[in-house]
Protein backbone atom coordinates (compact mmCIF):
# COMPACT_ATOMS: atom_id res chain seq x y z
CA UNK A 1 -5.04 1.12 -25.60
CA UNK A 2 -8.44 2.66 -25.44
CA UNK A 3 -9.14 1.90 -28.76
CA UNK A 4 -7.83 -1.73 -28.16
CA UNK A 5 -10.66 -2.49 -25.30
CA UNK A 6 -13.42 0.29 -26.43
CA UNK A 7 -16.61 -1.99 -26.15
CA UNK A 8 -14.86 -5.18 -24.65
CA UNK A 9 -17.16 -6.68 -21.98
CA UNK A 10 -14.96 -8.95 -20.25
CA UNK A 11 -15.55 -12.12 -18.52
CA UNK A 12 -13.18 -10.37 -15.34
CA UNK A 13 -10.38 -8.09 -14.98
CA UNK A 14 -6.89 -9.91 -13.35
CA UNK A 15 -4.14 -8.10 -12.14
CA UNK A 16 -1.36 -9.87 -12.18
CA UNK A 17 1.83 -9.00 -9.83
CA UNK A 18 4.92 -10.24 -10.66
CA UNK A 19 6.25 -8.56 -7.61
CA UNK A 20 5.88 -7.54 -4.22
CA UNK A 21 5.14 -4.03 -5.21
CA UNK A 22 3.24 -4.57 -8.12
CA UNK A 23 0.66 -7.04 -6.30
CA UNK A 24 0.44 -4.64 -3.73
CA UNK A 25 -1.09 -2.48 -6.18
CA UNK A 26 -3.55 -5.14 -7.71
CA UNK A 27 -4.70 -5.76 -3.79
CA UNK A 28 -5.04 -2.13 -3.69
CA UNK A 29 -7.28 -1.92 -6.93
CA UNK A 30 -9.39 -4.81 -5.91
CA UNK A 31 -10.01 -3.39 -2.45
CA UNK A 32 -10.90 -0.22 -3.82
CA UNK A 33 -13.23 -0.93 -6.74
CA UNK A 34 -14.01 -4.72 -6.44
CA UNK A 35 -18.31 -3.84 -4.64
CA UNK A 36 -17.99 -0.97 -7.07
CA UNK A 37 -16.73 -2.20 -10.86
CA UNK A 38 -19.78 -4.22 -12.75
CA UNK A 39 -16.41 -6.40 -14.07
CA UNK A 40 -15.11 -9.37 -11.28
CA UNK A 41 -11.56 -8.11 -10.60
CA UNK A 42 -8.83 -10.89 -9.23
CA UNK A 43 -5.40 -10.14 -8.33
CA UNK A 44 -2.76 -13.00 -8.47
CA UNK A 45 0.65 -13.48 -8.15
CA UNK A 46 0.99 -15.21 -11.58
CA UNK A 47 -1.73 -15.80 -14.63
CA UNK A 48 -4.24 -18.39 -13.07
CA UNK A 49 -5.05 -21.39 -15.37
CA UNK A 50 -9.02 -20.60 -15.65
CA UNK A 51 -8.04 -17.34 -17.76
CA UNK A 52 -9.62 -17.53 -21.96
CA UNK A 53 -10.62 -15.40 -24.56
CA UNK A 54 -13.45 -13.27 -22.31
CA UNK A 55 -10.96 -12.03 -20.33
CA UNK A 56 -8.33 -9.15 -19.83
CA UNK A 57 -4.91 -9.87 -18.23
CA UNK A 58 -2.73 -6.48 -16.83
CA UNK A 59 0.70 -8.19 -16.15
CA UNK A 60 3.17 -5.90 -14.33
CA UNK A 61 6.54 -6.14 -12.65
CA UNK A 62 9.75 -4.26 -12.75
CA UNK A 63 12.32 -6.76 -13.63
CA UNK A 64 12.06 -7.77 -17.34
CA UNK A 65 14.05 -10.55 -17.46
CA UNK A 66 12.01 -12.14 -14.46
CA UNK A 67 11.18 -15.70 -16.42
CA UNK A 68 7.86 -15.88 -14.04
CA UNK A 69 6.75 -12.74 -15.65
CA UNK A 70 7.21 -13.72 -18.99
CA UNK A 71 5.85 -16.85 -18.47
CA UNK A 72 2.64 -14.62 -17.22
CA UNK A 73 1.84 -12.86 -20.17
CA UNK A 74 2.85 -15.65 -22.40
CA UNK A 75 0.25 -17.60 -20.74
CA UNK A 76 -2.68 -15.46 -21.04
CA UNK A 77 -1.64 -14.97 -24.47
CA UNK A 78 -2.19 -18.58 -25.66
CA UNK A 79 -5.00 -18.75 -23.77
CA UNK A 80 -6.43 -15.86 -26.08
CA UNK A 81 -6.75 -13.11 -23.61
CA UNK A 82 -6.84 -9.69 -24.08
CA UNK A 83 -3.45 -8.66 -22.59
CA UNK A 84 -1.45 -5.39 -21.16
CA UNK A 85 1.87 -5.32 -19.87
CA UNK A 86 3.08 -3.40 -17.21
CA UNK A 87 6.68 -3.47 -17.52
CA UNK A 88 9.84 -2.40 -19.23
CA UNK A 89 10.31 -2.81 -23.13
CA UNK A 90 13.42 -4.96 -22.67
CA UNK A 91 14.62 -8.59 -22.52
CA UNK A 92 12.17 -11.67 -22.53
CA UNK A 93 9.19 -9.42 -21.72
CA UNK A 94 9.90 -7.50 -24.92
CA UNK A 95 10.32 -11.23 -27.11
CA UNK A 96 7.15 -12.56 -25.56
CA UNK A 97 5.00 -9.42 -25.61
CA UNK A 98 5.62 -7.37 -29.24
CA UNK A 99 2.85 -7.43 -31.56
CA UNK A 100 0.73 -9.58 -29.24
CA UNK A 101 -0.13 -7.37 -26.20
CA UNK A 102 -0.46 -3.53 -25.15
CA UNK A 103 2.95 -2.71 -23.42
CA UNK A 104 3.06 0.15 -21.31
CA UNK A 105 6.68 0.47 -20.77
CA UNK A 106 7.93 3.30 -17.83
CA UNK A 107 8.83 6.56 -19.51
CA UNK A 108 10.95 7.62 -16.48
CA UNK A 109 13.06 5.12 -14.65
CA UNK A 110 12.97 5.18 -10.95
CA UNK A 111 13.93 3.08 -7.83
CA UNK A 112 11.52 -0.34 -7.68
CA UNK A 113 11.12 0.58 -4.40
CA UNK A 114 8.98 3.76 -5.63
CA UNK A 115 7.11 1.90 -8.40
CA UNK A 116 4.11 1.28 -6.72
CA UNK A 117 2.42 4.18 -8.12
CA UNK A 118 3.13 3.47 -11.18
CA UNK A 119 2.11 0.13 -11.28
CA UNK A 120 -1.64 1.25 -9.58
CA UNK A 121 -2.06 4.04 -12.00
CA UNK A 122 -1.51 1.33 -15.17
CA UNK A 123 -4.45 -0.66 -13.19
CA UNK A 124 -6.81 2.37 -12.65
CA UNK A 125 -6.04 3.48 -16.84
CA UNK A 126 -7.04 -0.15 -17.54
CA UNK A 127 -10.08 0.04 -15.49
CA UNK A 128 -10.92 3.70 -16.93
CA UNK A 129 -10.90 2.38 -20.36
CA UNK A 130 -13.58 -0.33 -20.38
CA UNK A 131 -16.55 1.13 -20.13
CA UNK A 132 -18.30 -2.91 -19.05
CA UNK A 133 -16.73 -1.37 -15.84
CA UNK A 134 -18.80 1.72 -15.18
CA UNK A 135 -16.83 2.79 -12.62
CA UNK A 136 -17.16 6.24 -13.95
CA UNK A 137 -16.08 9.03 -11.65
CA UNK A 138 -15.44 6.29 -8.98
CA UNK A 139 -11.80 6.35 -10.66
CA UNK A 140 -9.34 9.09 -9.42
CA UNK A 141 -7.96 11.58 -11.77
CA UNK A 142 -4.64 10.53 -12.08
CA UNK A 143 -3.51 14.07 -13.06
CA UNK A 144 -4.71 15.73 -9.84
CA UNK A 145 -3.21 12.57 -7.73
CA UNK A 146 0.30 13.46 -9.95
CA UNK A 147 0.03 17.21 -8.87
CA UNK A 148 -1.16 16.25 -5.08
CA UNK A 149 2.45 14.26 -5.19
CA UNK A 150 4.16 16.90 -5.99
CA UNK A 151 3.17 19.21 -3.69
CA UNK A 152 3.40 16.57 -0.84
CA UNK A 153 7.17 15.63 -2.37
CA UNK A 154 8.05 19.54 -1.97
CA UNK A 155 6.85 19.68 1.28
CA UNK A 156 8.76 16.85 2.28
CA UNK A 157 12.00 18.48 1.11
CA UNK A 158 15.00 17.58 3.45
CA UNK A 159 15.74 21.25 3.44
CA UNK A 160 11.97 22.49 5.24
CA UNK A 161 12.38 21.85 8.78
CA UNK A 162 10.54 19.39 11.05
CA UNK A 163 7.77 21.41 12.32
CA UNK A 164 6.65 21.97 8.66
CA UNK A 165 7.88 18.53 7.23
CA UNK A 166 5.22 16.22 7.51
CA UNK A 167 8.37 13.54 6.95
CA UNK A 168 10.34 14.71 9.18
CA UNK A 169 7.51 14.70 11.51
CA UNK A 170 6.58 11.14 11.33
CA UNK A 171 10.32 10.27 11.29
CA UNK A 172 10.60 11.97 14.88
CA UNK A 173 7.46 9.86 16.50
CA UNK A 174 8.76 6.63 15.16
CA UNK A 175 12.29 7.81 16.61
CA UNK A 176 13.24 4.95 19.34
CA UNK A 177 9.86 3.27 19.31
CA UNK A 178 8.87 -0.06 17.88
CA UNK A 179 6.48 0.68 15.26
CA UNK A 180 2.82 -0.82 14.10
CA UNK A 181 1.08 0.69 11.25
CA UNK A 182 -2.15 -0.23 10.91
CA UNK A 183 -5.73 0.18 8.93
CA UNK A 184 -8.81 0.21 9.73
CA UNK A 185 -10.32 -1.13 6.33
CA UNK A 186 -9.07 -3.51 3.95
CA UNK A 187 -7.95 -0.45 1.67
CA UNK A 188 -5.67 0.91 4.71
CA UNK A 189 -4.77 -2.73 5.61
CA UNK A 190 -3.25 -2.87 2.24
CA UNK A 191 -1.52 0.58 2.36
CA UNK A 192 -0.06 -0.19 5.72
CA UNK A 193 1.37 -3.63 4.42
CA UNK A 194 3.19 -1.29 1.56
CA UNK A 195 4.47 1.31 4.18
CA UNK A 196 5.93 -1.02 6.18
CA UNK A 197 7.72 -2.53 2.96
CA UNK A 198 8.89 0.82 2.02
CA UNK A 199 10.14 1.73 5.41
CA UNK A 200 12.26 -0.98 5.16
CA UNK A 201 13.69 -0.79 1.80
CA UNK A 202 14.35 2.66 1.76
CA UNK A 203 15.13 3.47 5.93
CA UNK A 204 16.12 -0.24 7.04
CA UNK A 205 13.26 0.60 9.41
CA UNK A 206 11.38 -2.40 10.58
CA UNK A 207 7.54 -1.94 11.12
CA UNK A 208 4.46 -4.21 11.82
CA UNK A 209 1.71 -4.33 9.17
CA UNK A 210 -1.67 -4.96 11.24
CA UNK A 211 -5.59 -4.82 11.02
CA UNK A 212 -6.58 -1.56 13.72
CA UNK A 213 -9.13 -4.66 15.57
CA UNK A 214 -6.28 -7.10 16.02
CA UNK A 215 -4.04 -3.33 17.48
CA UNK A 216 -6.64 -3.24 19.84
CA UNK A 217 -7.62 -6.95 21.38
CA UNK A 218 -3.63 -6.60 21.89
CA UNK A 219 -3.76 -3.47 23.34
CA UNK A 220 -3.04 -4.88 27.06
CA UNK A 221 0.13 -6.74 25.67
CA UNK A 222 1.58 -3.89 24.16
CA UNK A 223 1.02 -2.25 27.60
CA UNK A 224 3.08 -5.04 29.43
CA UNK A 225 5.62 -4.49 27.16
CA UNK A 226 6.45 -0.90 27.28
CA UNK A 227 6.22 -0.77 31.08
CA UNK A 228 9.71 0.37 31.79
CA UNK A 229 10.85 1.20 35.13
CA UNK A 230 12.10 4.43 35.90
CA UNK A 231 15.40 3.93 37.57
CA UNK A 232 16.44 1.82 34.68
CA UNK A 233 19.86 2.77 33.34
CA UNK A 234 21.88 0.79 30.35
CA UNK A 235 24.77 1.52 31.91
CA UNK A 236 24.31 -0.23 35.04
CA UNK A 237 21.78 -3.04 34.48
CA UNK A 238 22.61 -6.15 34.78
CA UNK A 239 19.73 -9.42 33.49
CA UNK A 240 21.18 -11.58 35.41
CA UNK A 241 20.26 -9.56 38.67
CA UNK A 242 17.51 -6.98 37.73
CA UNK A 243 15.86 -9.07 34.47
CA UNK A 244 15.24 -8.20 31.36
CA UNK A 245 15.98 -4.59 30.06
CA UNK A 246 13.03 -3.07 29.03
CA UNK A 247 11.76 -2.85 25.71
CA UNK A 248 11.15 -0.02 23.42
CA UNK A 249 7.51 1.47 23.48
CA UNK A 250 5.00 0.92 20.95
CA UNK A 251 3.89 3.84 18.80
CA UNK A 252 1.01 3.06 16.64
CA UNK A 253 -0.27 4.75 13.26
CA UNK A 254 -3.64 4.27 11.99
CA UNK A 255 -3.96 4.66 8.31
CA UNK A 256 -7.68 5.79 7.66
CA UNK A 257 -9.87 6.94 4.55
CA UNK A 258 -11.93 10.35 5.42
CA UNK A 259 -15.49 8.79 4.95
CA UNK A 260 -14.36 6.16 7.36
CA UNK A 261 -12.85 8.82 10.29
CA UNK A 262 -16.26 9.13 12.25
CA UNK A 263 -16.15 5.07 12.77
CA UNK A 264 -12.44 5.34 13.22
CA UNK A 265 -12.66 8.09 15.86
CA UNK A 266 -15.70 6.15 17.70
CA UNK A 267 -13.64 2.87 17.55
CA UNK A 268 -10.98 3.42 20.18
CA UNK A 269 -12.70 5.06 22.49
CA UNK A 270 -13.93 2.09 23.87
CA UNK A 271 -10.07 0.98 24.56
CA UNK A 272 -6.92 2.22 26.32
CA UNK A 273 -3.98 2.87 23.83
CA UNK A 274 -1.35 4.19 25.20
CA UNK A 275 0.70 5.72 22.21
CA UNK A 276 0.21 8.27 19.01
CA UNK A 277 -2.55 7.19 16.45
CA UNK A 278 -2.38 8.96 12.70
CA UNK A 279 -5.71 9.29 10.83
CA UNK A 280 -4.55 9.48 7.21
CA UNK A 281 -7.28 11.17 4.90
CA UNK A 282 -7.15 13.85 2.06
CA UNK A 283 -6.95 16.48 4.20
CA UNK A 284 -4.26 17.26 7.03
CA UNK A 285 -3.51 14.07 9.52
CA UNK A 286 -5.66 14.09 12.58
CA UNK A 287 -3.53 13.18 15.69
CA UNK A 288 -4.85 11.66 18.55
CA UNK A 289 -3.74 10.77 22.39
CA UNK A 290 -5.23 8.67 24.95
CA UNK A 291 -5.06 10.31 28.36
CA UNK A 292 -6.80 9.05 31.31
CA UNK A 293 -8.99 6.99 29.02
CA UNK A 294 -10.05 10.06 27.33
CA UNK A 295 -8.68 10.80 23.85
CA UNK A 296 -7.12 14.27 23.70
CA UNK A 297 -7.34 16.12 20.51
């Protein structure tokens, strides 16, 4: 493939997701390199009509006999672009793709609800291999990200128990509370959007995606909503005399990027949350809890 686009200067870059996963990963791409890459970068859901020869097309999905992914790459193919596929060597993928386009096909077979990372690493090779780009060593070394999995994965073995489980550990707080994940950038906004997906396909847990300014303006509702009473008892309450049993409370989780934790940490001060916020960065998670209007670290 490098040899393929070695000294291609494109027109743009479109990533093209012909899933929900997959075009998670192109909005992850674009957020991350899109004020950085020298090359316009688009995602879309399918191959847009204004696509021609000056341009490269990375189509990927998991389903190869989805006919709107085929119909994808087959477009930006007559239209002359230069083309990578994202998706497995099989079915109508495989007819409208061989000889024509650079087909990356999964060695390893896994779940499509854990092919998100492969589908963001295709994008970041893609990226890495035109140099028109010159993204340089803005682009993550995909070996050290592979090894940083690993470690996390054996960490998060069901046999380590909770207090050394990071898993487990986020599993507990999110026990019996309605959940909100949230970012405070439009990098975490898109990560929390795909843990909230994930939570559900894999747990059946259901979690709200949101922006960390639209957690707070609703801070006060969330408030309301968790007030419970504390002689309430399941057993004995009754709506029609005492009202509406109360709700579950609201435990939010802020998904953060390390060079934006000072602004994340100065953010909420200004506001009362009353639950658990998670700073996600690099390094351990950073856990925070308002007291008193005070957060306590």
């Amino acid at each position: 493939m490098r040899d393929r686009l070695h000294g291609i200067h494109p027109r743009s870059v479109v990533l093209v997701g012909g899933d929900v996963r997959a075009g998670r990963a192109a909005e992850l791409v674009v957020a991350l390199f899109s004020d950085r890459c020298a090359v316009p970068l688009v995602a879309a859901p399918t191959t847009p009509p204004w696509v021609g020869p000056l341009d490269i097309v990375v189509v990927a999905g998991d389903d190869a006999g989805d006919p709107t992914l085929a119909a994808s790459i087959d477009g930006a193919l007559r239209r002359s672009a230069e083309v990578v596929v994202d998706a497995p060597d099989e079915g109508p993928v495989r007819a409208v793709a061989a000889g024509r386009a650079v087909l990356l096909a999964p060695r390893v077979h896994v779940p499509t609800a854990y092919a998100f990372a492969r589908h963001l690493a295709v994008f970041c090779v893609v990226l890495a291999s035109l140099e028109a780009s010159r993204l340089g060593g803005a682009l993550p070394d995909l070996g050290m990200i592979a090894d940083s999995v690993d470690s996390e994965s054996a960490r998060d073995h069901p046999s380590n128990e909770v207090f050394e489980n990071p898993a487990k550990s986020l599993a507990t707080r999110m026990l019996s509370r309605r959940v909100v994940i949230a970012g405070d950038s439009p990098t975490t906004a898109v990560l929390a959007r795909h843990a909230t997906d994930t939570l559900l396909q894999v747990a059946g847990v259901i979690a709200t995606p949101a922006a960390l300014p639209d957690v707070l303006v609703a801070r006060d509702r969330l408030l309301d909503s968790t007030a419970a009473s504390d002689t309430y008892d399941p057993f004995f309450h009754d709506e029609e005399l005492d009202g509406p049993a109360p709700v579950a409370p609201v435990r939010v989780f802020v998904l953060s990027t390390d060079e934006d934790r000072p602004a994340a940490r100065r953010e909420p001060r200004h506001y009362r949350i009353w639950n658990w916020c998670l700073l996600w960065g690099s390094s351990k998670p950073v856990r925070y809890r308002l007291r008193s209007n005070r957060w306590r670290y």
